[in-house]
Protein backbone atom coordinates (compact mmCIF):
# COMPACT_ATOMS: atom_id res chain seq x y z
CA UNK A 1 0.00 0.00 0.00
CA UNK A 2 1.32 3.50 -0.75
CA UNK A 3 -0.33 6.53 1.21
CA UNK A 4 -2.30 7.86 -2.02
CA UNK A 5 -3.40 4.70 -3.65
CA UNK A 6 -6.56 5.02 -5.43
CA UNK A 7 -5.85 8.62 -6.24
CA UNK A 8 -6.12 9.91 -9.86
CA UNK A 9 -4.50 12.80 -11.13
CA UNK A 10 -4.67 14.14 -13.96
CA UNK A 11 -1.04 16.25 -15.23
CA UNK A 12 -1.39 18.98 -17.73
CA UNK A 13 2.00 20.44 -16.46
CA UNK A 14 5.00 20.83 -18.17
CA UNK A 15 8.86 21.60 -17.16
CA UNK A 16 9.34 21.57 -13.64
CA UNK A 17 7.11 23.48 -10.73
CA UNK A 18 4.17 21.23 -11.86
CA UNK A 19 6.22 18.00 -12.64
CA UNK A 20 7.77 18.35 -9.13
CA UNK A 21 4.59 18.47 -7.78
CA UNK A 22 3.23 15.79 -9.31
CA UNK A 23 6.55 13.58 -8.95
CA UNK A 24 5.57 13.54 -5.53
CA UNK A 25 2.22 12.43 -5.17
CA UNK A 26 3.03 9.99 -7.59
CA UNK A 27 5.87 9.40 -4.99
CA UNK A 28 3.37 8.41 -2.32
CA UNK A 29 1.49 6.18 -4.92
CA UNK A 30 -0.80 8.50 -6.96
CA UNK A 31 -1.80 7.17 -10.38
CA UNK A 32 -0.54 10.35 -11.92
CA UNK A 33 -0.89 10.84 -15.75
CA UNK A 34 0.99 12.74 -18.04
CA UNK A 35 -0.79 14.40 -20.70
CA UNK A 36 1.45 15.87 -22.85
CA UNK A 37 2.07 17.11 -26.78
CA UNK A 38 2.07 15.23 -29.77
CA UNK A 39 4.82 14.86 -31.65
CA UNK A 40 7.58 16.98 -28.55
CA UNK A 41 6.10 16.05 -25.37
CA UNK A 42 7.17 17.74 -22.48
CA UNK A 43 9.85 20.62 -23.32
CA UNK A 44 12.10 18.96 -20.55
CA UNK A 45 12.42 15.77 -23.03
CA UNK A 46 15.06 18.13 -25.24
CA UNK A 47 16.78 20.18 -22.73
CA UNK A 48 20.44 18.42 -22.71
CA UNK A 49 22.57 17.61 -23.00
CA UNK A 50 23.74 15.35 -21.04
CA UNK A 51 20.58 12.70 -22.49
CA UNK A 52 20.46 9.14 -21.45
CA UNK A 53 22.86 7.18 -23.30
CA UNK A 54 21.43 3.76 -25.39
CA UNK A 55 23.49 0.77 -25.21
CA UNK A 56 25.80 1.98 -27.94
CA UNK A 57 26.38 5.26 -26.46
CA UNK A 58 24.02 7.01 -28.19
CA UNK A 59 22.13 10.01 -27.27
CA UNK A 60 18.70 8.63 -26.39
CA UNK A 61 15.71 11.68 -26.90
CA UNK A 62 15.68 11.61 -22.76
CA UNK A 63 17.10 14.56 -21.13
CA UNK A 64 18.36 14.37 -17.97
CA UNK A 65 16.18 17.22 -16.69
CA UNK A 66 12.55 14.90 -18.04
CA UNK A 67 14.33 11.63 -16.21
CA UNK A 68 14.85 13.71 -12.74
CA UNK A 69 10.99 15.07 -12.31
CA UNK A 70 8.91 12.56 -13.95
CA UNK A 71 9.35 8.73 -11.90
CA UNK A 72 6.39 7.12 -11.23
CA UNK A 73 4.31 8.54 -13.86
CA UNK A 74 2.47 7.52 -17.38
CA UNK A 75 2.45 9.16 -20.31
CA UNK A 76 -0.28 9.85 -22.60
CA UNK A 77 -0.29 12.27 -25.80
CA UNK A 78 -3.25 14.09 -26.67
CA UNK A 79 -3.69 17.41 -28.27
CA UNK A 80 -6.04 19.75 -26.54
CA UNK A 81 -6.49 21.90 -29.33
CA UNK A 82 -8.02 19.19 -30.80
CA UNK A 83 -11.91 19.42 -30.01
CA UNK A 84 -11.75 16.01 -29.26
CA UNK A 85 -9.17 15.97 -27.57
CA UNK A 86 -10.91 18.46 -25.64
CA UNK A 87 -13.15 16.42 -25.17
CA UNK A 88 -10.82 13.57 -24.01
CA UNK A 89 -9.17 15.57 -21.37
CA UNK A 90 -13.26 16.22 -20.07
CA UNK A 91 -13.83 12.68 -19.90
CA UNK A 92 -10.29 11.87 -18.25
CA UNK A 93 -11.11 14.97 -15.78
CA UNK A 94 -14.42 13.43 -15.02
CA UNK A 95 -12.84 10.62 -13.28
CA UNK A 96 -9.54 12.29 -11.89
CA UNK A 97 -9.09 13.56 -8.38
CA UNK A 98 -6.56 16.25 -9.24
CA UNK A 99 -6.06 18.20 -12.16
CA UNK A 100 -2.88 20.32 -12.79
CA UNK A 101 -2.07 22.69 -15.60
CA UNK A 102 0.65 25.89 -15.69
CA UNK A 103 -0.78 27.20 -18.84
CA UNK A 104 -0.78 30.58 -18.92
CA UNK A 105 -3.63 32.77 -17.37
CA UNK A 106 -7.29 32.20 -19.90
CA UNK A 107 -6.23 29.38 -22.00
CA UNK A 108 -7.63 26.73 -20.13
CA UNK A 109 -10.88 29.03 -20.40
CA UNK A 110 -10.25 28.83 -24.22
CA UNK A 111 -10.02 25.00 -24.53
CA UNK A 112 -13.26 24.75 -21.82
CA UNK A 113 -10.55 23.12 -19.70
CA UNK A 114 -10.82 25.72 -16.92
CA UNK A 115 -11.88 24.90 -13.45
CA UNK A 116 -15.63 26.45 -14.12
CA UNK A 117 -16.10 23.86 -16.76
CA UNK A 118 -14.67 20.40 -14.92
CA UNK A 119 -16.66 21.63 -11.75
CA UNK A 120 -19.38 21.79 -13.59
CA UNK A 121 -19.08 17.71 -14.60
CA UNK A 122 -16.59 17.29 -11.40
CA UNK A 123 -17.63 19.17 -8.21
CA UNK A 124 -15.19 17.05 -6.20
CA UNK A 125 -12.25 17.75 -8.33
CA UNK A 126 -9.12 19.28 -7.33
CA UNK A 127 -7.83 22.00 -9.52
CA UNK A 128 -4.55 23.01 -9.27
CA UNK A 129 -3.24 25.97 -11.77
CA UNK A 130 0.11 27.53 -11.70
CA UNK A 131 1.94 30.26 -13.40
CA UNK A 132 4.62 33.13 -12.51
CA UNK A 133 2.21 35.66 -11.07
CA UNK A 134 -1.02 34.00 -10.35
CA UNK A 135 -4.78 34.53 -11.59
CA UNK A 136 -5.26 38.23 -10.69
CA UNK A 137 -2.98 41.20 -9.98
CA UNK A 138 -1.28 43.37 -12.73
CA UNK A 139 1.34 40.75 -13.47
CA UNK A 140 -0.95 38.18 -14.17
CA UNK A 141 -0.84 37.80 -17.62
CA UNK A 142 3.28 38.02 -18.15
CA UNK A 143 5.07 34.73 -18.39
CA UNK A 144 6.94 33.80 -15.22
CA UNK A 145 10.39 31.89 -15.43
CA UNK A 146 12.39 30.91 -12.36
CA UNK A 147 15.18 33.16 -13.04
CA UNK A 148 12.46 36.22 -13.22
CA UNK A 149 11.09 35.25 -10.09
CA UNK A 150 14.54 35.05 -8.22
CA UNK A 151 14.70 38.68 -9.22
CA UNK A 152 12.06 40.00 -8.78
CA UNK A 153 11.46 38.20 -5.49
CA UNK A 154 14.16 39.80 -3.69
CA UNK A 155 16.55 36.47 -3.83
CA UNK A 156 18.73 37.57 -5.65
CA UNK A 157 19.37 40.74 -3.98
CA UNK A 158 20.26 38.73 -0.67
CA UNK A 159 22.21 36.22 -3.01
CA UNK A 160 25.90 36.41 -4.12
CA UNK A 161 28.96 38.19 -2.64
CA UNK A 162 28.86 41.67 -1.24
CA UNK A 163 29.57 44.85 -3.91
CA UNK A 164 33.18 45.55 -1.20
CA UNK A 165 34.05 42.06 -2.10
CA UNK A 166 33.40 42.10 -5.76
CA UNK A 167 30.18 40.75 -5.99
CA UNK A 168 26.68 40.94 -7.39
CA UNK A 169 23.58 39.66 -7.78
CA UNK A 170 23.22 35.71 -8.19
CA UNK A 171 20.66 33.20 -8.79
CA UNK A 172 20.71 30.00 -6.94
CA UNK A 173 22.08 27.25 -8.73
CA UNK A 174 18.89 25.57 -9.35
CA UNK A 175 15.59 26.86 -10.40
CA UNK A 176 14.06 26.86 -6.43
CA UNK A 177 10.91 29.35 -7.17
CA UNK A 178 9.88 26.48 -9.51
CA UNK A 179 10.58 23.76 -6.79
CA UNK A 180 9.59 25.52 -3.95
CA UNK A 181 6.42 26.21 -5.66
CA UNK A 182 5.91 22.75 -6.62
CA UNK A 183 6.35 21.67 -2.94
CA UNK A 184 3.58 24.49 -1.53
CA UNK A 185 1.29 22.88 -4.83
CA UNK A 186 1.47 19.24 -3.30
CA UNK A 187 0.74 20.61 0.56
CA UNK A 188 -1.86 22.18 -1.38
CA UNK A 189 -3.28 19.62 -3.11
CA UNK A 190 -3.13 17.32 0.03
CA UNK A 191 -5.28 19.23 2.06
CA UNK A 192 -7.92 20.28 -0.42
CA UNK A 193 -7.70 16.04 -1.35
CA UNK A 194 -8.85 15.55 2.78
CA UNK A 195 -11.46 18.70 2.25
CA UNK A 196 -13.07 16.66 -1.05
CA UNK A 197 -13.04 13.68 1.54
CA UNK A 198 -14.78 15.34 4.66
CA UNK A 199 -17.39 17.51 2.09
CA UNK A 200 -17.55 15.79 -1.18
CA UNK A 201 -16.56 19.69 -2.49
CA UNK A 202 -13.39 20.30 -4.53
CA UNK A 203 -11.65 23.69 -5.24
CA UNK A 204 -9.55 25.67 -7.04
CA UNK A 205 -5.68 26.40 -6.04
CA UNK A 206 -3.89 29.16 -7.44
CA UNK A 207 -0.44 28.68 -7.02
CA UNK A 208 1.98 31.24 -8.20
CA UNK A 209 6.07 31.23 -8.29
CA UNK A 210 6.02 35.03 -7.20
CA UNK A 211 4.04 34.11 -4.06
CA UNK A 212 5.99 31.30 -3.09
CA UNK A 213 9.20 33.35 -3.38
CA UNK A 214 7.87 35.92 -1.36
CA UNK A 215 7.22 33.63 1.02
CA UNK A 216 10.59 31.82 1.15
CA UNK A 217 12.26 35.05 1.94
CA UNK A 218 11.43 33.22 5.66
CA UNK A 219 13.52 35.22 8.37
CA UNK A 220 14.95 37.78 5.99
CA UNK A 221 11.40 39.17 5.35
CA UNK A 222 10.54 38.92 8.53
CA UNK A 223 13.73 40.78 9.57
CA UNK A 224 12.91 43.57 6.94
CA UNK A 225 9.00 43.68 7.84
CA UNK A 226 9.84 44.25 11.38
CA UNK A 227 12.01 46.63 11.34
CA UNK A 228 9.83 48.52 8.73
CA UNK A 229 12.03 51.77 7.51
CA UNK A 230 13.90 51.95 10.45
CA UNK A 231 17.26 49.65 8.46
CA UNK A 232 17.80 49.45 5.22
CA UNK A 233 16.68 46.39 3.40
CA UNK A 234 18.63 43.14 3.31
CA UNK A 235 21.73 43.00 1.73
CA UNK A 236 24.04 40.06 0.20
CA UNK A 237 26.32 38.48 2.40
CA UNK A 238 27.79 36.12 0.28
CA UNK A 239 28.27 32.61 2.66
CA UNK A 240 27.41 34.28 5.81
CA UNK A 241 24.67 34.62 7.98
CA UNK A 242 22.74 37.67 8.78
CA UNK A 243 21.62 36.89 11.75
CA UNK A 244 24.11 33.98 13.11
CA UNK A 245 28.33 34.33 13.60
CA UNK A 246 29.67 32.52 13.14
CA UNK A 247 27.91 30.69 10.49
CA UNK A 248 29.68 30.93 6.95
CA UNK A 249 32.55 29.56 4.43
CA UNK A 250 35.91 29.41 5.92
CA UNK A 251 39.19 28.89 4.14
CA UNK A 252 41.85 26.43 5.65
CA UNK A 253 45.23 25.01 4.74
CA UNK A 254 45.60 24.42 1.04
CA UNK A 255 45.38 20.74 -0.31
CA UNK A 256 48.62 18.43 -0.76
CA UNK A 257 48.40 19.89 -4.60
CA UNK A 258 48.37 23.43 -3.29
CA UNK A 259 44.71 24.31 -4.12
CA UNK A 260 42.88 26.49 -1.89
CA UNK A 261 40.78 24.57 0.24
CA UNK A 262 37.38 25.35 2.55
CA UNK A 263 35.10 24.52 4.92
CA UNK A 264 31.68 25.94 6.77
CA UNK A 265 30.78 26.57 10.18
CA UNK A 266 27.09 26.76 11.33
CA UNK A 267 27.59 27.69 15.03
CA UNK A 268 24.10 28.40 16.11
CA UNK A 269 24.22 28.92 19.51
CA UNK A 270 26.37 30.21 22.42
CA UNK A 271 26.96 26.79 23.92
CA UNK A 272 28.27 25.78 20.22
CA UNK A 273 30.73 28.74 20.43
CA UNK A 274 32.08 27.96 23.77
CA UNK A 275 32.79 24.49 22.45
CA UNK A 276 34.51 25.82 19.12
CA UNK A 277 36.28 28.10 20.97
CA UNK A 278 37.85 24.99 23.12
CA UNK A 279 38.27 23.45 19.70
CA UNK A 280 40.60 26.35 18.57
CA UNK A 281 42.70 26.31 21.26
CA UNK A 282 41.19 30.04 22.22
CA UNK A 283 38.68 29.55 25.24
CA UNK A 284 39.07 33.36 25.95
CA UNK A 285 37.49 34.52 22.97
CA UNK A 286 34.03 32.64 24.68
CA UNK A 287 34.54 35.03 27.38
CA UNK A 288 35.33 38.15 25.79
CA UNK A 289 31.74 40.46 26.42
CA UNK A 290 32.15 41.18 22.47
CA UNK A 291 31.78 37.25 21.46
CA UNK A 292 30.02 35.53 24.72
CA UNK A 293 26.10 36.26 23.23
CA UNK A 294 25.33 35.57 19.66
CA UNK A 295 23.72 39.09 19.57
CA UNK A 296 27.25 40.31 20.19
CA UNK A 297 28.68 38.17 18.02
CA UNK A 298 26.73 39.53 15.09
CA UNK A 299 27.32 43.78 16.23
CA UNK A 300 31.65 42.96 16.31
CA UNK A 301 31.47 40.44 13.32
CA UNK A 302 34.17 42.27 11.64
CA UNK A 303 36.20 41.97 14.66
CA UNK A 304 35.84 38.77 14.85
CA UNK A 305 35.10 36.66 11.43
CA UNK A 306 39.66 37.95 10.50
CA UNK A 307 40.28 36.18 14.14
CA UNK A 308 38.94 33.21 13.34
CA UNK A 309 40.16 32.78 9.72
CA UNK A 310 43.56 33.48 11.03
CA UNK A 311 43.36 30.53 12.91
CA UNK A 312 41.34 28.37 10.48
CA UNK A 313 44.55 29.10 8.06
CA UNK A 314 46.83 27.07 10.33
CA UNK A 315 44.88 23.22 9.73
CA UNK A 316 44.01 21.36 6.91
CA UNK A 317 40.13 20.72 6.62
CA UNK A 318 39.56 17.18 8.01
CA UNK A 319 42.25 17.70 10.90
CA UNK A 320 39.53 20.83 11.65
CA UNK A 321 36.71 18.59 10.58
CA UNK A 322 37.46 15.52 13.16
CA UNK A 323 38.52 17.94 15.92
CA UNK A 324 34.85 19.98 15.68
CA UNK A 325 32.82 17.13 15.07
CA UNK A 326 34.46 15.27 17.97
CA UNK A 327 33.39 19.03 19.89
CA UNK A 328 30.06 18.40 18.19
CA UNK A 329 30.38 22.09 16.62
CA UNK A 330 28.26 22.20 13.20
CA UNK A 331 30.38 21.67 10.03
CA UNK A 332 31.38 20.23 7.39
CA UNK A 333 33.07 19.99 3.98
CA UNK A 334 32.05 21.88 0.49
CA UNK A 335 31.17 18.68 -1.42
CA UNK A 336 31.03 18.65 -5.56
CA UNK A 337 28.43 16.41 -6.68
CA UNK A 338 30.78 13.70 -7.41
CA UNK A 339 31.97 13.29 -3.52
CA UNK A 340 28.17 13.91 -2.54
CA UNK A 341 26.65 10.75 -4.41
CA UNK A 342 29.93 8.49 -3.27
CA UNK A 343 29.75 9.75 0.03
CA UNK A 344 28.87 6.75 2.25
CA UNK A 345 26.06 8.30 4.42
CA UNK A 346 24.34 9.28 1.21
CA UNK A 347 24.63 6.12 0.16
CA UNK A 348 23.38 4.49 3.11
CA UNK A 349 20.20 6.34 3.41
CA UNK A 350 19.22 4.92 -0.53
CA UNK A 351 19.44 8.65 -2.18
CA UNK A 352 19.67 6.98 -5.56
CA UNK A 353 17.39 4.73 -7.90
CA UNK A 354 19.13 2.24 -9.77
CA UNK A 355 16.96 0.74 -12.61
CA UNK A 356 17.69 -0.97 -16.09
CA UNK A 357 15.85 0.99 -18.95
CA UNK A 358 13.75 -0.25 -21.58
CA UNK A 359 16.46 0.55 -24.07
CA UNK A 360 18.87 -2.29 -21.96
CA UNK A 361 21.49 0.35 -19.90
CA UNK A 362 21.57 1.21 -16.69
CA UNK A 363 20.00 4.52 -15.45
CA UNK A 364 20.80 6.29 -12.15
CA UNK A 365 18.47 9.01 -10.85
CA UNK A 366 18.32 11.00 -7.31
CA UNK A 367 15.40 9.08 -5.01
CA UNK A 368 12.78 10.33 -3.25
CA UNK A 369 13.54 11.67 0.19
CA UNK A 370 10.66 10.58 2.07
CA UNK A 371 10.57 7.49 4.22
CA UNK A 372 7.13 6.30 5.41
CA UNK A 373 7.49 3.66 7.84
CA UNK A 374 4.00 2.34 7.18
CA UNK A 375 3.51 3.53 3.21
CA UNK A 376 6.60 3.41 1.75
CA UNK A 377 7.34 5.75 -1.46
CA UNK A 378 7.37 3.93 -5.19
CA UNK A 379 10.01 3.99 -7.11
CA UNK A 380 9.01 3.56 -10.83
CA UNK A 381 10.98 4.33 -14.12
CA UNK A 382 10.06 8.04 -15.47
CA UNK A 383 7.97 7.24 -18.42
CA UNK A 384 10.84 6.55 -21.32
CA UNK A 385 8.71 7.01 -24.21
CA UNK A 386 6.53 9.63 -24.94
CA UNK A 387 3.21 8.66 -24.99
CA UNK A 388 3.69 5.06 -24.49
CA UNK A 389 0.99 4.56 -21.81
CA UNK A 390 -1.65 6.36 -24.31
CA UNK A 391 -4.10 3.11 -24.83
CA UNK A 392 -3.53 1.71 -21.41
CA UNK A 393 -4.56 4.50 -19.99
CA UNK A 394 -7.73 5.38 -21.94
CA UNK A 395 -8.99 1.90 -21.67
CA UNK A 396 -8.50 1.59 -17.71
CA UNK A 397 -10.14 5.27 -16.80
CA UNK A 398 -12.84 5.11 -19.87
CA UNK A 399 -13.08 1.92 -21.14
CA UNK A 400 -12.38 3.28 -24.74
CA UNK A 401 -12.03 -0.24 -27.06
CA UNK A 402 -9.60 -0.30 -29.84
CA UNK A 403 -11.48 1.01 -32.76
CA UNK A 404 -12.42 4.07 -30.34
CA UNK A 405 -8.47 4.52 -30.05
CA UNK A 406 -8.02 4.40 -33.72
CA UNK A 407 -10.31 6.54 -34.70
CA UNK A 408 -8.78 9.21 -32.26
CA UNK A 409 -5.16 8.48 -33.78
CA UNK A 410 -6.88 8.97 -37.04
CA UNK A 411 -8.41 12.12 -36.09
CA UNK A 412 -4.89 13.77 -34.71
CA UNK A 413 -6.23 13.95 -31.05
CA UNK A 414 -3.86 11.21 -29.24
């Protein structure tokens, strides 16, 4: 038993903040379907390289990106321009649970696809839409990519090195208003799933990446919001912490090969610093009435982040790295991806699928995260061809028979 068994959702989404969403309920053992376009399928399918190799090496038409936000799931093709295909999606919708889309704003309206119209046949469906700005506001109508978002969000502008260091703006390394949004759409869609349960009443969930990054400004909002006009807004402070010293990127002895080398400290409390202090070899700085509170720490941190590095300088990183984990002081190394995926704790705790694919090579891909004592997560193959679950699926939910299923081929709509 997975924890959404029985649940049927039905995924008009495309590229990532929807995928992710849907990824995990399928995750927790939704039937989730993948509607997507004749001929291309989802954009993600193209965006490589790298693309699954075949068995001869050959670039397969699977981008990496499609294989990382699509396990679990079937594909179907169907064109919804296509008034029966249309028509299609209706029935489908009729008996789905969920329905997800990120077109833009009014073209669901203009395929009768909108929430208005699958109430209408549906009243306990759950209708999930998302796009950059939402439904309303002046925005609402522009198209809304990650990298937008991060902007004009404020991430960026608390993102990246400071201007006295040489730095600017920077966007996170992956797209997190699309993932972050795709995580508030599935806590979403959870609870309005229990609401349909208690009342037999769906609704509609407007989800929108400009929100969500609002929202995941978290303590640096808050921090601005409170102190209204009184400070000036947020700034970038490259690795560190606004409101935590220390708590940042530290360099230490070079390598054997001479390379730089680094480490970070997250020391979040007083008794932490105490115990680092020890660690250093410099128990008076824990006493000094400039360093003892965190509060204090944070008002003399330019006093006391060149301290610290001075000493930091003098050990290699895993001498520093034994001695403050033995001190139980937070740390730990800068890992590339390479020495995160070998690293034996990762390994242990089953972060990566291993599966053969239907084109005979083996295919690695990050796992799921949850672990459900009681309903444990699937772990499926991403659909590898596009569309390949077409007939399956339309004779399971509608009972089409096969000259129904030619006659839609022959009309263009799957």
């Amino acid at each position: 038993m997975n924890a959404l068994d029985g649940i049927r959702v039905l995924d008009l989404s495309r590229v990532l903040a929807g995928p992710w969403s849907t990824q995990i309920l399928a995750d927790l053992g939704a039937d989730v379907v993948k509607v997507e376009r004749l001929g291309t399928g989802d954009d993600t399918r193209g965006w490589g390289p790298p693309f699954l190799h075949d068995a001869n090496g050959n670039d397969t038409a699977e981008a990496a990106y499609y294989l990382g936000t699509n396990r679990n799931k079937r594909s179907m093709t169907c064109d919804i321009a296509n008034p029966l295909g249309q028509d299609l999606v209706r029935s489908l919708a009729l008996n789905s649970h969920v329905f997800i889309e990120n077109f833009k704003v009014g073209d669901m309206a203009r395929y009768g696809l909108d929430y208005a119209s699958l109430k209408a046949i549906n009243p306990r469906l759950v209708y999930c839409s998302i796009t950059g700005f939402g439904q309303t506001g002046p925005y609402s109508e522009r198209a809304g990519y990650d990298f937008a978002i991060q902007a004009m969000g404020g991430l960026m502008s608390v993102t990246g090195e400071q201007d006295v260091n040489g730095g600017g703006p920077q966007k996170v390394g992956v797209a997190v208003a699309d993932l972050f949004t795709g995580m508030y759409a599935t806590v979403s869609i959870l609870a309005a799933i229990r609401h349909a349960e208690r009342t037999g009443q769906g609704q509609y969930i407007d989800m929108a990446l400009l929100d969500t990054q609002v929202a995941m400004l978290a303590n640096l909002g808050a921090n601005y919001l409170v102190n209204g006009a009184k400070l000036p807004p947020p700034q970038r402070m490259g690795n560190a912490h606004v409101n935590i010293v220390p708590y940042q990127v530290f360099e230490v002895a070079p390598k054997a090969n001479g390379e730089r080398d680094f480490m970070i400290l997250a020391v979040g409390n007083d008794g932490q610093f105490v115990k680092f202090c020890e660690a250093l070899g410099r128990s008076d700085w824990s006493r000094d009435p400039r360093f003892g509170r965190n509060q204090d720490r944070v008002r003399h941190r330019d006093a006391l982040v060149p301290m610290l590095s001075e000493v930091l300088l003098t050990r290699g990183k895993y001498v520093w790295l034994e001695a403050l984990e033995a001190a139980k002081v937070p740390c730990g190394p800068i890992n590339n991806l390479s020495e995160v995926f070998n690293d034996t704790h990762v390994q242990s705790r089953q972060m990566v699928d291993h599966w053969v694919h239907a084109s005979g090579v083996d295919l690695d891909l990050v796992a799921s995260p949850m672990k459900l004592s009681q309903t444990p997560v699937r772990r499926d193959l991403p659909p590898p061809l596009l569309g390949q679950h077409t007939d399956e699926v339309l004779q399971e939910w509608l009972n089409l028979d096969a000259s129904q299923l030619a006659a839609l081929r022959q009309a263009s709509a799957i």
